[in-house]
N, C-alpha and C. Protein backbone atom coordinates (compact mmCIF):
# COMPACT_ATOMS: atom_id res chain seq x y z
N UNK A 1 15.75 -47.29 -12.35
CA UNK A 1 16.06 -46.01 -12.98
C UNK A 1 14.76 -45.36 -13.42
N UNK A 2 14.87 -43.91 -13.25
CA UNK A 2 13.57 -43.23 -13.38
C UNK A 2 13.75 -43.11 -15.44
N UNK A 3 12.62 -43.38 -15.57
CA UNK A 3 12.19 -42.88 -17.27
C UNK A 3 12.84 -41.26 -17.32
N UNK A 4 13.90 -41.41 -18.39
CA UNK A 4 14.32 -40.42 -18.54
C UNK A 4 12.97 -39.80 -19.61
N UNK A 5 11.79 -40.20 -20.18
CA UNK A 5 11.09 -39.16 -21.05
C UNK A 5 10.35 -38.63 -20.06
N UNK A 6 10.15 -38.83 -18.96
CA UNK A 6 9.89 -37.68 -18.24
C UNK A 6 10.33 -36.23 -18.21
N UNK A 7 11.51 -36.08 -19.13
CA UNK A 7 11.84 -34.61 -18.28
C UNK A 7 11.11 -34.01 -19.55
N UNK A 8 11.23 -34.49 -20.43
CA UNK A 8 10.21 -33.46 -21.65
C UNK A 8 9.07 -33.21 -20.99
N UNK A 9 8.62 -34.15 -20.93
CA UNK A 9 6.90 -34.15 -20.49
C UNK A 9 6.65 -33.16 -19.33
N UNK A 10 7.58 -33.62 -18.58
CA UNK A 10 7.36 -32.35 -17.33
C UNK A 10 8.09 -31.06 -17.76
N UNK A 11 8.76 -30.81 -19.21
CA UNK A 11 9.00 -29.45 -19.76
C UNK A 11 8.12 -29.11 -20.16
N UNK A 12 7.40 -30.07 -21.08
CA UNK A 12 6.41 -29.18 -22.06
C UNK A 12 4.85 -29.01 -21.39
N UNK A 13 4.47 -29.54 -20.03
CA UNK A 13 3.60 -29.14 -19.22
C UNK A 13 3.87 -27.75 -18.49
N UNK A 14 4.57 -27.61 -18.13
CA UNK A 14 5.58 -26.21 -17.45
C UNK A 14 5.41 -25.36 -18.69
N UNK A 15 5.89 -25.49 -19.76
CA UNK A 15 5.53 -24.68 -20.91
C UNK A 15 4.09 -24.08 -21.12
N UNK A 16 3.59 -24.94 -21.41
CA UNK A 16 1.92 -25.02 -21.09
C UNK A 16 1.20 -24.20 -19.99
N UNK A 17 1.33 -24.61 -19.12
CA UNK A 17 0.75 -23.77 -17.80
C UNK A 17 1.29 -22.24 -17.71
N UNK A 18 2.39 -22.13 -17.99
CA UNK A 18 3.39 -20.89 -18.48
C UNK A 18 2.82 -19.88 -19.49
N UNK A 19 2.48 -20.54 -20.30
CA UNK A 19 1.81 -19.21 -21.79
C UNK A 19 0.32 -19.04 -20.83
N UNK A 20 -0.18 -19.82 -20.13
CA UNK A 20 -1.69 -19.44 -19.68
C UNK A 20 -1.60 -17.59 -19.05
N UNK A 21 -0.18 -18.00 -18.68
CA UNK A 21 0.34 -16.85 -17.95
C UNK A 21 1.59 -15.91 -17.94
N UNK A 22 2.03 -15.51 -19.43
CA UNK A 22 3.68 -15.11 -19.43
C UNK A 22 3.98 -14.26 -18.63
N UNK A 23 2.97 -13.22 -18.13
CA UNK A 23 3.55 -12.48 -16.99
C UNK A 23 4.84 -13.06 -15.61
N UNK A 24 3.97 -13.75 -15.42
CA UNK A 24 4.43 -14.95 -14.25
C UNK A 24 6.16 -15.16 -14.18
N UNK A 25 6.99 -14.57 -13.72
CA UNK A 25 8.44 -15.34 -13.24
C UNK A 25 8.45 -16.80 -13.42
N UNK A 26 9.35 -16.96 -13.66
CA UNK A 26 9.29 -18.50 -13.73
C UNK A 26 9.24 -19.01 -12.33
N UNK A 27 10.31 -18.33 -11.28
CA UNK A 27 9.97 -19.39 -9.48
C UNK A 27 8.81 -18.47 -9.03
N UNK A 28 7.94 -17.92 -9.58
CA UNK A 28 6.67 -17.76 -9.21
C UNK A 28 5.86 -19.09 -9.64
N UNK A 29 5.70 -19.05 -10.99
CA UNK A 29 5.06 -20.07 -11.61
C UNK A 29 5.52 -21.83 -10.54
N UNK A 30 6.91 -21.53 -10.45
CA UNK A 30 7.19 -23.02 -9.88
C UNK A 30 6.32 -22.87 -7.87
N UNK A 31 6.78 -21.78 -7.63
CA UNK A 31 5.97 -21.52 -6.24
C UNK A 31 4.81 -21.69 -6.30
N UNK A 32 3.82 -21.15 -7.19
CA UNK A 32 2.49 -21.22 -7.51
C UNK A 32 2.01 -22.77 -7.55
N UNK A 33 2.43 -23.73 -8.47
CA UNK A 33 2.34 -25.02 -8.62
C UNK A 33 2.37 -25.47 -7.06
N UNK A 34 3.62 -25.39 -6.43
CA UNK A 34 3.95 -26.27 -5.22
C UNK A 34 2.93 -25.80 -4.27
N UNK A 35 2.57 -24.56 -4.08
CA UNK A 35 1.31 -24.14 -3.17
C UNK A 35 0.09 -25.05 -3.59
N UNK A 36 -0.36 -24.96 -4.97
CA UNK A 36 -1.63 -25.63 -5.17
C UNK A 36 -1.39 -27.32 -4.98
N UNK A 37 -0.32 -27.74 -5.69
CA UNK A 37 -0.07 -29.54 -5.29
C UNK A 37 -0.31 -29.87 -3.28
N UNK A 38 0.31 -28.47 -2.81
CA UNK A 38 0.44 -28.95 -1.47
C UNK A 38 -0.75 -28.69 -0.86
N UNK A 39 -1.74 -27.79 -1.22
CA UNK A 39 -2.93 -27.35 -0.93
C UNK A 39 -4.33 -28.81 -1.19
N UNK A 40 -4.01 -28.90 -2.64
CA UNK A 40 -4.91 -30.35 -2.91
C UNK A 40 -3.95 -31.76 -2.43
N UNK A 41 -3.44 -31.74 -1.99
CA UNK A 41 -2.60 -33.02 -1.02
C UNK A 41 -2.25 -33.08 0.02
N UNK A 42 -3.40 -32.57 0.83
CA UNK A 42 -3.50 -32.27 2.24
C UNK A 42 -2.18 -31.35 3.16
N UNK A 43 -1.24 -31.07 2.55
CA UNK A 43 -0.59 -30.13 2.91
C UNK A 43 0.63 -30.58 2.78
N UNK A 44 0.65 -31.49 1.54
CA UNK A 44 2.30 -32.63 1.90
C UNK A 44 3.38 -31.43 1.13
N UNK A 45 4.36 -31.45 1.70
CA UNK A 45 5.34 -30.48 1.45
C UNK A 45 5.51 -29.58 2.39
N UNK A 46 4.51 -29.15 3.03
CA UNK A 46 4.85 -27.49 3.54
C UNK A 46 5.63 -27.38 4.47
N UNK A 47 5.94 -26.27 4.60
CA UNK A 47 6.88 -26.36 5.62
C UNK A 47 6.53 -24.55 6.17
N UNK A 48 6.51 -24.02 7.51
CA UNK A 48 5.89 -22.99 8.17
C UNK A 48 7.10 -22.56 9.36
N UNK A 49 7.34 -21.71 9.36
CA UNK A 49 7.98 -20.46 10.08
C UNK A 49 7.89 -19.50 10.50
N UNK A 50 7.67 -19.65 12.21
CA UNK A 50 7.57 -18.31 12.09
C UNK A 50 8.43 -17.33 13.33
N UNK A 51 8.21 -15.88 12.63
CA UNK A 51 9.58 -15.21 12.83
C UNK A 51 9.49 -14.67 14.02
N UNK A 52 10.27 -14.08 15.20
CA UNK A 52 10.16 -13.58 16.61
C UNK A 52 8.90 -12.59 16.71
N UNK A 53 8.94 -11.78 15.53
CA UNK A 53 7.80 -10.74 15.23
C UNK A 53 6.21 -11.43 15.11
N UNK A 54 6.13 -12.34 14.87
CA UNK A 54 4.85 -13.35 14.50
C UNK A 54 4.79 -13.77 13.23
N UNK A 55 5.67 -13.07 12.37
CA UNK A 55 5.25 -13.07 10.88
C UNK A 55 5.16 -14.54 10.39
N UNK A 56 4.84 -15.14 10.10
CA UNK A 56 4.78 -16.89 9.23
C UNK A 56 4.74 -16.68 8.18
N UNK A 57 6.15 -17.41 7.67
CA UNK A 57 6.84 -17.79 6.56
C UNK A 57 6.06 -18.88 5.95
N UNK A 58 5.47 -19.40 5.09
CA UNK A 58 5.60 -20.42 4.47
C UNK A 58 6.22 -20.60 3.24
N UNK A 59 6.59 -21.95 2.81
CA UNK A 59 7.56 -22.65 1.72
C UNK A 59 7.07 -24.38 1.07
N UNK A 60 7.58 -24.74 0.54
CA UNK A 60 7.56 -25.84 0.15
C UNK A 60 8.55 -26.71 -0.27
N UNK A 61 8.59 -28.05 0.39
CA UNK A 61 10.18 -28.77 -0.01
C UNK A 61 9.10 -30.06 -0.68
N UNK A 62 9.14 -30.14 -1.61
CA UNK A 62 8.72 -31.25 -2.48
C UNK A 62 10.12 -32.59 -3.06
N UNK A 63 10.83 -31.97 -2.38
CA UNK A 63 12.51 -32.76 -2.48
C UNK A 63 12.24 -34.17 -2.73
N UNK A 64 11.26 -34.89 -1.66
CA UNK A 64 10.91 -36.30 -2.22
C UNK A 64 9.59 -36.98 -2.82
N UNK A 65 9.44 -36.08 -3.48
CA UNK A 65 7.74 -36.04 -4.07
C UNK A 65 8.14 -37.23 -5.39
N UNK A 66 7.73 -37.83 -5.95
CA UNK A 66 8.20 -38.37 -7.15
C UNK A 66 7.72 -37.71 -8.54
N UNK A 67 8.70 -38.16 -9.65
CA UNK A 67 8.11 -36.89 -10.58
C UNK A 67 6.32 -37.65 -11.34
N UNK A 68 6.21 -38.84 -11.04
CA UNK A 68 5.57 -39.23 -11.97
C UNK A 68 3.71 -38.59 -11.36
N UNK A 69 4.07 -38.57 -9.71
CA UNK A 69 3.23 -37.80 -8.83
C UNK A 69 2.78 -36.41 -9.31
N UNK A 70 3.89 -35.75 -9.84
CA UNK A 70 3.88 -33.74 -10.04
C UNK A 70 3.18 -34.22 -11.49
N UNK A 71 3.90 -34.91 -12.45
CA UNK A 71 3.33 -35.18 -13.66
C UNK A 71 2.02 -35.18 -13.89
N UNK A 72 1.35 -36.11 -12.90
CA UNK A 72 0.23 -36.53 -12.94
C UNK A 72 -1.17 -35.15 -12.72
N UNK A 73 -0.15 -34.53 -11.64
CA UNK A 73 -0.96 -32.85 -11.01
C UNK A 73 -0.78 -32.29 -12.52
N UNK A 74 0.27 -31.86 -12.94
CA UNK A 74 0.39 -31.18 -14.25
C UNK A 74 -0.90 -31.50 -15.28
N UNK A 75 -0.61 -32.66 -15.99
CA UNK A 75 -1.13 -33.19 -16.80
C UNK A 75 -2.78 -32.94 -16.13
N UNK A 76 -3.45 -32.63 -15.41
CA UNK A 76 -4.59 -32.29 -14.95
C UNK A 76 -5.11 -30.77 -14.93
N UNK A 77 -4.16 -29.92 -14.86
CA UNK A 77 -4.13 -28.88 -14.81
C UNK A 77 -4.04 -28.72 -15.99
N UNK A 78 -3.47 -29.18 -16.89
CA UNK A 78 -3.06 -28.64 -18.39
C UNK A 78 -4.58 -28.56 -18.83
N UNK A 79 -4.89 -30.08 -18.83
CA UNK A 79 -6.51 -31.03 -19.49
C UNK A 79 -7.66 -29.65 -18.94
N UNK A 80 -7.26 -28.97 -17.84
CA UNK A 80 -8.47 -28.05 -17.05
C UNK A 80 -8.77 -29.33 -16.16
N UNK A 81 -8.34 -29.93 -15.41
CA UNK A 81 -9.10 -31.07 -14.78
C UNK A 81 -8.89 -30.76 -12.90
N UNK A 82 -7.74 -29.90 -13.30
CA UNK A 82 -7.34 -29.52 -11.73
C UNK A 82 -7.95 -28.30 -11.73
N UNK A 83 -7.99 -27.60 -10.43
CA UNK A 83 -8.06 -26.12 -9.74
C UNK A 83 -7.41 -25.17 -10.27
N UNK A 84 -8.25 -24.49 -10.92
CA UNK A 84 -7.64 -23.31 -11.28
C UNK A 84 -7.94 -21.86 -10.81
């Protein structure tokens, strides 16, 4: 069973990164994160589409990422330790 005190921790990091920026939507803010995690982790997540026109879609499915993994990105970013 996953540590349920994770979900604070990964609230009050989200909180955190959030006031840096209240403008920000919140599934911006969550899009924003998954671009940079997938950007510094060689590209794990992404996922690319593209449309009859040429246009390329990109997205991110982090569906089996583990949380203690995102935590870890967070908690770096909070410290200033990640890419900003």
């Amino acid at each position: 069973m996953r540590d349920p005190n994770r979900i604070k921790q990964l609230l009050l990091l989200l909180e955190k990164l959030w006031q840096k920026d209240p403008d920000l939507r919140f599934n911006q803010l969550l899009y924003n994160l998954q671009y940079e995690f997938s950007k510094e982790n060689d590209g794990i997540g992404q996922v690319k589409e593209v449309e009859s026109d040429g246009f390329t879609r990109i997205g991110f499915d982090l569906f089996n990422l583990e949380d203690d993994a995102f935590l870890e990105y967070l908690q770096a970013k909070v410290s200033g330790d990640g890419n900003e």
